[in-house]
C-alpha atoms as a PDB file:
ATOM      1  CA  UNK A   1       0.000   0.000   0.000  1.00  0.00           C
ATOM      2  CA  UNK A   2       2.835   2.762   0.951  1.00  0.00           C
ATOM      3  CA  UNK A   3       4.372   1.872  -2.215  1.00  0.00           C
ATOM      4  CA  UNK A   4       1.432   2.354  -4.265  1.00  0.00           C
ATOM      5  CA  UNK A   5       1.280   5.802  -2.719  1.00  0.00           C
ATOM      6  CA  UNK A   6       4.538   6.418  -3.029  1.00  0.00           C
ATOM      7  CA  UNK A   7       3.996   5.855  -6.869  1.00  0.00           C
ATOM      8  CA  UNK A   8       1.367   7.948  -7.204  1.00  0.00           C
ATOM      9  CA  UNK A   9       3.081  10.824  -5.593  1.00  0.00           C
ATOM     10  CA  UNK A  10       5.890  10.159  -8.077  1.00  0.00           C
ATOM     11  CA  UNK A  11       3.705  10.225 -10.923  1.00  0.00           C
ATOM     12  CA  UNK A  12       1.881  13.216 -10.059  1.00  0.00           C
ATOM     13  CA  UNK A  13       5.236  14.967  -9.635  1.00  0.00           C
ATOM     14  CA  UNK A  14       6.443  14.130 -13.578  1.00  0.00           C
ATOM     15  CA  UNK A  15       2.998  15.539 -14.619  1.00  0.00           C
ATOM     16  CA  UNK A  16       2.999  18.664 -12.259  1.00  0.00           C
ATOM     17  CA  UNK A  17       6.411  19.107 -14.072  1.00  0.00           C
ATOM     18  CA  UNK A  18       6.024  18.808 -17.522  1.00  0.00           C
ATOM     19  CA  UNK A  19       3.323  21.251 -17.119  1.00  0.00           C
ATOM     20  CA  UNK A  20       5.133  23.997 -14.599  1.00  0.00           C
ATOM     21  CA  UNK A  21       8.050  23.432 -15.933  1.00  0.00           C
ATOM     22  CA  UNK A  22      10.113  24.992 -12.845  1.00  0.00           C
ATOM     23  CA  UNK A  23      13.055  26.932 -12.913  1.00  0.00           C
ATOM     24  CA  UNK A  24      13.948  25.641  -9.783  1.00  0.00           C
ATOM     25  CA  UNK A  25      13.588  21.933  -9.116  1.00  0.00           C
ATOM     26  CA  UNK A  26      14.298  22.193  -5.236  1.00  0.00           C
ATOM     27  CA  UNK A  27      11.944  25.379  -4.248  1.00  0.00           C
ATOM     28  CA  UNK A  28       9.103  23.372  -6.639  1.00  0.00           C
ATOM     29  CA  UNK A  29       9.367  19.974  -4.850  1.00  0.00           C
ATOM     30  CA  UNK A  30       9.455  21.828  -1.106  1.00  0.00           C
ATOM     31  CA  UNK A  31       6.529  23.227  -2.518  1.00  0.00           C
ATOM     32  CA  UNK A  32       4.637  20.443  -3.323  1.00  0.00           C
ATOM     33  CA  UNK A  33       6.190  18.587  -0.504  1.00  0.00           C
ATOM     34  CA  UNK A  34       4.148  21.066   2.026  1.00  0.00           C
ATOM     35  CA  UNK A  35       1.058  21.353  -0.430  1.00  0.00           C
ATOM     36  CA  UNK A  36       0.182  17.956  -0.656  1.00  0.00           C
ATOM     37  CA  UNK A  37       1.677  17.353   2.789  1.00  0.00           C
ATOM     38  CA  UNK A  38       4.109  14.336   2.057  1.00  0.00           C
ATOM     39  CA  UNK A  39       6.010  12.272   5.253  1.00  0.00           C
ATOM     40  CA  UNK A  40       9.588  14.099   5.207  1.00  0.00           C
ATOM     41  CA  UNK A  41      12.780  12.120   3.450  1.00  0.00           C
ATOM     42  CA  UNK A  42      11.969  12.472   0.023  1.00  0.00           C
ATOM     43  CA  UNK A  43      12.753  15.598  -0.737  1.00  0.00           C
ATOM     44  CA  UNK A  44      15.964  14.277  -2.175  1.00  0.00           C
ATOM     45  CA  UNK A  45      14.931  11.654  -3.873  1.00  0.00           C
ATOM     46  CA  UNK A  46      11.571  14.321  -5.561  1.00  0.00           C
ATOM     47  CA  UNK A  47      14.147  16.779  -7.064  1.00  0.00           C
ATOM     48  CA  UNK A  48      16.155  14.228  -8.366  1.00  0.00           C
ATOM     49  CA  UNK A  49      13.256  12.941 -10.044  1.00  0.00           C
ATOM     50  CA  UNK A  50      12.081  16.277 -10.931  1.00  0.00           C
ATOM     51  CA  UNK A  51      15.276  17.333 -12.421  1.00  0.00           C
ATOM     52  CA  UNK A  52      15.250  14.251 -14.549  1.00  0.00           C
ATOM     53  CA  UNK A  53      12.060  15.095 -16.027  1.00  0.00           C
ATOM     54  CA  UNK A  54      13.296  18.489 -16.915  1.00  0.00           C
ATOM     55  CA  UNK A  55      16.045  17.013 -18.922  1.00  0.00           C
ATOM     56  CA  UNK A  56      13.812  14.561 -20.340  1.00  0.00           C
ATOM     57  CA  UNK A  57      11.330  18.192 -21.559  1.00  0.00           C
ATOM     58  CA  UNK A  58      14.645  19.588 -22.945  1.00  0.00           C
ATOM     59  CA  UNK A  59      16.719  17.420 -24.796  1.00  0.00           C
ATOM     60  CA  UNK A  60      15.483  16.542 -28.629  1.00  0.00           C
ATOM     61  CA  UNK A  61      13.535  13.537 -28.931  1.00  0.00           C
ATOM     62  CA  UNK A  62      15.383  10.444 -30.653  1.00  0.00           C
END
């Protein structure tokens, strides 16, 4: 069940980023973080994953 969750929230933050689009990956995932209020600890681990995403949104497709 948590890791259901936790896959949802992970999801949700891809989509919330292709559409945003943030400048700032950390102050965006803090953001969301308190928003949505998610347990603390995967901050980290959400900007990494939003940062990936952004690359993903920038670089050509192949």
């Amino acid at each position: 069940m948590a890791k259901r969750s936790h896959n949802e929230v992970q999801e949700s933050l891809q989509e919330l980023t292709r559409i945003f689009r943030p400048k700032d990956p950390r102050k965006f995932v803090k953001d969301y973080i308190r928003k949505y209020r998610i347990t603390g600890g995967y901050e980290d681990e959400l900007t990494t994953l939003v940062e990936r995403e952004l690359v993903k949104l920038n670089s050509p497709a192949s």
